[in-house]
Protein backbone atom coordinates (compact mmCIF):
# COMPACT_ATOMS: atom_id res chain seq x y z
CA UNK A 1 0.00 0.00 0.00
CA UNK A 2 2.37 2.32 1.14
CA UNK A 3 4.35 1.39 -2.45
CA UNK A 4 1.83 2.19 -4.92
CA UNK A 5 1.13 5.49 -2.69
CA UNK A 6 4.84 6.26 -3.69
CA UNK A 7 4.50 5.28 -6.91
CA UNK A 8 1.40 7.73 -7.64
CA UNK A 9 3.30 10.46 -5.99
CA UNK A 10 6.76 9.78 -8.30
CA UNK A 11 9.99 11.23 -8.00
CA UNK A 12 8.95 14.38 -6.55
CA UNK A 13 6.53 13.11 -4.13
CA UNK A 14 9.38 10.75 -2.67
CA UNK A 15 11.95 13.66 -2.64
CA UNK A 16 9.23 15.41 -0.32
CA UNK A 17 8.63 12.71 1.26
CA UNK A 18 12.34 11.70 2.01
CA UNK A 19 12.94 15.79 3.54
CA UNK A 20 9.57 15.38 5.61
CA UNK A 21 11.82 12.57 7.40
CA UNK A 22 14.43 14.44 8.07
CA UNK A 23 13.26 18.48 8.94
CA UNK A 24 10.76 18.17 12.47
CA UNK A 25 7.32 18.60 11.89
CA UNK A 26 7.01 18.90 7.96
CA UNK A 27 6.34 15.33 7.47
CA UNK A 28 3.11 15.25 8.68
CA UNK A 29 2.37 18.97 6.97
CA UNK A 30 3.38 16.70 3.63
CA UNK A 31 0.99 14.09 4.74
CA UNK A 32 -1.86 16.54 4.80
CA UNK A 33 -1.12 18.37 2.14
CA UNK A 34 -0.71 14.98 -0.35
CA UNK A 35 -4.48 14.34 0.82
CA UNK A 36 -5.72 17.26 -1.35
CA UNK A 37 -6.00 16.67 -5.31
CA UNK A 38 -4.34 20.24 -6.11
CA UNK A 39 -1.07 19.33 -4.47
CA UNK A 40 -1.47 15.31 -6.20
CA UNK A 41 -1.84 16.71 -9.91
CA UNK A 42 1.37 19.32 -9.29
CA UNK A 43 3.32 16.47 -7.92
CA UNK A 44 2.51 14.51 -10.64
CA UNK A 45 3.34 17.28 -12.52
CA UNK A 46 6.63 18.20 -11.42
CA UNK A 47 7.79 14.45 -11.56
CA UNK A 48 7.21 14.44 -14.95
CA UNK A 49 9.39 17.34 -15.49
CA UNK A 50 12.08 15.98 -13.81
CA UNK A 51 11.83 12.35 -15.18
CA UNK A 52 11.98 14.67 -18.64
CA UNK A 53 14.87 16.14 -17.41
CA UNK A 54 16.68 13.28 -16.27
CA UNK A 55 16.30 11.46 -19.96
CA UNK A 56 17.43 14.75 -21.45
CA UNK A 57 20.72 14.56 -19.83
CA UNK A 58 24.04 14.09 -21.31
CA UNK A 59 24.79 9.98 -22.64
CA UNK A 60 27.93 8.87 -23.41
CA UNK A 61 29.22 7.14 -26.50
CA UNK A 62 31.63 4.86 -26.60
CA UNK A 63 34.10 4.65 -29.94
CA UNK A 64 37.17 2.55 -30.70
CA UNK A 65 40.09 4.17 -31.97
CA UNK A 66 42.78 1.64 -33.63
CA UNK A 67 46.34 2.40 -33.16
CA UNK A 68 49.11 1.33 -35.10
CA UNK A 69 52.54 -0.38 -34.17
CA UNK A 70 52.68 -0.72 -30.61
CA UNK A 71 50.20 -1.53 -27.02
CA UNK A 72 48.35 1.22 -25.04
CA UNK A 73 47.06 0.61 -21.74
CA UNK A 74 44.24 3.16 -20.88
CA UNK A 75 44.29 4.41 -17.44
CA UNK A 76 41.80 3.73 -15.09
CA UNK A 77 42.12 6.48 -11.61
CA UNK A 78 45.68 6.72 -10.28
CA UNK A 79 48.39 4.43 -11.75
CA UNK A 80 45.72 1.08 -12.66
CA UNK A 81 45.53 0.13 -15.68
CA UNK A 82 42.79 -1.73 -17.95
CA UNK A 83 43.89 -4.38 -20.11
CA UNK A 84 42.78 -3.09 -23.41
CA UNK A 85 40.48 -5.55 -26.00
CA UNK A 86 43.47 -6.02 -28.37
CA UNK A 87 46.49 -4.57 -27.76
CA UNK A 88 46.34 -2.43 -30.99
CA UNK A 89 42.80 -1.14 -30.14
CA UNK A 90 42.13 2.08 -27.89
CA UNK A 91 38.61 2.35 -26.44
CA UNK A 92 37.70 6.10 -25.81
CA UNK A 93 34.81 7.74 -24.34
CA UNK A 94 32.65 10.66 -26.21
CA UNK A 95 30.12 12.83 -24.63
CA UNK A 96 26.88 13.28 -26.76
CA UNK A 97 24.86 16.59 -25.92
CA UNK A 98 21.15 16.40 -26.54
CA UNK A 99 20.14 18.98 -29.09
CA UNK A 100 18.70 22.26 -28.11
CA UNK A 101 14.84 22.32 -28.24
CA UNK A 102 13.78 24.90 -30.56
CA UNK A 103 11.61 27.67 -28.49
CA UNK A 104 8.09 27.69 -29.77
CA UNK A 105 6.74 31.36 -30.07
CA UNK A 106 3.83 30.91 -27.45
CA UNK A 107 0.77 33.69 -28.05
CA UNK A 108 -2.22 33.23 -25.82
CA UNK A 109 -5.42 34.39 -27.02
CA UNK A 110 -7.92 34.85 -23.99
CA UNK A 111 -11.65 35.68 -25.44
CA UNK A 112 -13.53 37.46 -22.89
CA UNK A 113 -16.85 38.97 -22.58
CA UNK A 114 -16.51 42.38 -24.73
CA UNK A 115 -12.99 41.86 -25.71
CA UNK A 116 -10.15 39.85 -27.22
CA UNK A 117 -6.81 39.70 -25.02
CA UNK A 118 -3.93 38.68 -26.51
CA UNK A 119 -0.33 37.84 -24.52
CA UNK A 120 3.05 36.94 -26.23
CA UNK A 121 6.47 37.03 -25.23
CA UNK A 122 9.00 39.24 -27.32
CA UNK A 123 12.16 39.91 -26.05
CA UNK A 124 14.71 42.33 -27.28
CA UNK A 125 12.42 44.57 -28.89
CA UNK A 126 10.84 47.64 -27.75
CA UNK A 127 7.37 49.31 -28.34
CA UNK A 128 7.78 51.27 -31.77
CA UNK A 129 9.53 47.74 -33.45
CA UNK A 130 6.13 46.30 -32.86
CA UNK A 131 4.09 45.83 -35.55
CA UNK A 132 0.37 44.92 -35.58
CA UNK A 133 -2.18 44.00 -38.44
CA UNK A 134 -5.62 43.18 -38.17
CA UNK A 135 -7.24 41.10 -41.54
CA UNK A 136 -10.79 39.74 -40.61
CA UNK A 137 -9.81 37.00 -38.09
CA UNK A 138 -6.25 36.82 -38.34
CA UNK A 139 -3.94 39.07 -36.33
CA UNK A 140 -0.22 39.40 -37.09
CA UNK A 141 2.41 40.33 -34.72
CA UNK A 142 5.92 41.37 -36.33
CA UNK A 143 9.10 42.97 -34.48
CA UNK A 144 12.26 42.15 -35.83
CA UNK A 145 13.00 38.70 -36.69
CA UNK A 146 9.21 37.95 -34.92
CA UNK A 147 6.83 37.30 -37.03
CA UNK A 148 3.63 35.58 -35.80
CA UNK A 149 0.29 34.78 -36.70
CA UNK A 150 -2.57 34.54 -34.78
CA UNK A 151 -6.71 32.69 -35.17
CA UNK A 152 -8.95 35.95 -33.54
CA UNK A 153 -11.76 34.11 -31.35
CA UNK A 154 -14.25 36.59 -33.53
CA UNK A 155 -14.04 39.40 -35.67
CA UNK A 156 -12.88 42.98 -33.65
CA UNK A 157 -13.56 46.37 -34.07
CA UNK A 158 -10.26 48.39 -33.14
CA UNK A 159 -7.15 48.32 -30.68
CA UNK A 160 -8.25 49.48 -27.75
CA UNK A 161 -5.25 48.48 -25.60
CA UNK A 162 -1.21 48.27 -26.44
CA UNK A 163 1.09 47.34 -23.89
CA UNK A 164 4.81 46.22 -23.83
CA UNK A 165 6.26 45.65 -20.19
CA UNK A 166 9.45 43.31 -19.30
CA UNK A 167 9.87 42.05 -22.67
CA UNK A 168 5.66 40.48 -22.44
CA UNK A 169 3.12 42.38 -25.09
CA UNK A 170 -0.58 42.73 -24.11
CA UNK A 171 -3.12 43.22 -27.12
CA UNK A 172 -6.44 43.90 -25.92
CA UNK A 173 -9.19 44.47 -28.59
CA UNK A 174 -12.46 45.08 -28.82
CA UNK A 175 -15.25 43.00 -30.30
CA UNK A 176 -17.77 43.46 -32.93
């Protein structure tokens, strides 16, 4: 029981779990907390970002090298030595690096009750390098090498509302 109650926290719940043990008193504030379905679904959450994380890291490669007309011993820590597979043949260890994910220009389009609020990151731009255009339903945001377009909820009127703060653009815009 106690296991699968593991288990359905993950990684995360265990970590929490494992410092409950070992600072007085937060254990059982743990315990009570991991009763409630919020804190279940964001510890189920956050494991899954770290087990992502974890399968993201670094591997390592292995690749032969042959050398030619006499025997290499690699080393293995201070002064051992490893018996290499032939003695022509040196084993040698490569680091592989996962690729870089490519960042996805988010834009969230909120439709509310009289108006159409749009949020988007841009950073490194400032106010006048933004460019807006408004074609039926389709918004398009350009500033510098930006250039996004956006699926309007429903047709708007005008801009009512432009506003660039800490690199995050609000659109707000009113409906028809």
């Amino acid at each position: 029981m106690a296991k699968k109650k593991e288990e359905e926290l993950g990684i995360a719940g265990a970590a929490l779990k494992g410092i409950g043990k070992i600072v007085p008193g937060l254990g059982s504030l743990i315990e009570q907390a991991a009763k409630t379905e919020p804190f279940k679904e964001r510890i189920k959450e956050v494991s899954k970002e770290v087990e992502k994380k974890l399968k993201g890291m670094p591997l390592r490669k292995e690749h032969i090298k042959i050398e030619h007309g006499f025997n290499i011993r690699p080393i293995i820590g201070k002064g051992k030595y490893r018996e290499p597979i032939h003695p022509r043949v040196k084993r040698g260890v490569e680091e592989i690096k996962p690729e870089e994910p490519k960042k996805e220009d988010l834009v969230d389009v909120f439709d509310e009750k009289d108006i159409v609020r749009i949020v988007t990151e841009l950073p490194g731009v400032t106010l006048k390098d933004i460019k807006i255009k408004i074609k039926g339903k389709k918004l398009t945001i350009s500033a510098g090498k930006y250039h996004k377009g956006v699926e309007l909820p429903s047709l708007v009127k005008k801009r009512i509302k432009k506003q660039y703060k800490n690199n995050i653009l609000e659109i707000k815009l009113k409906k028809r």
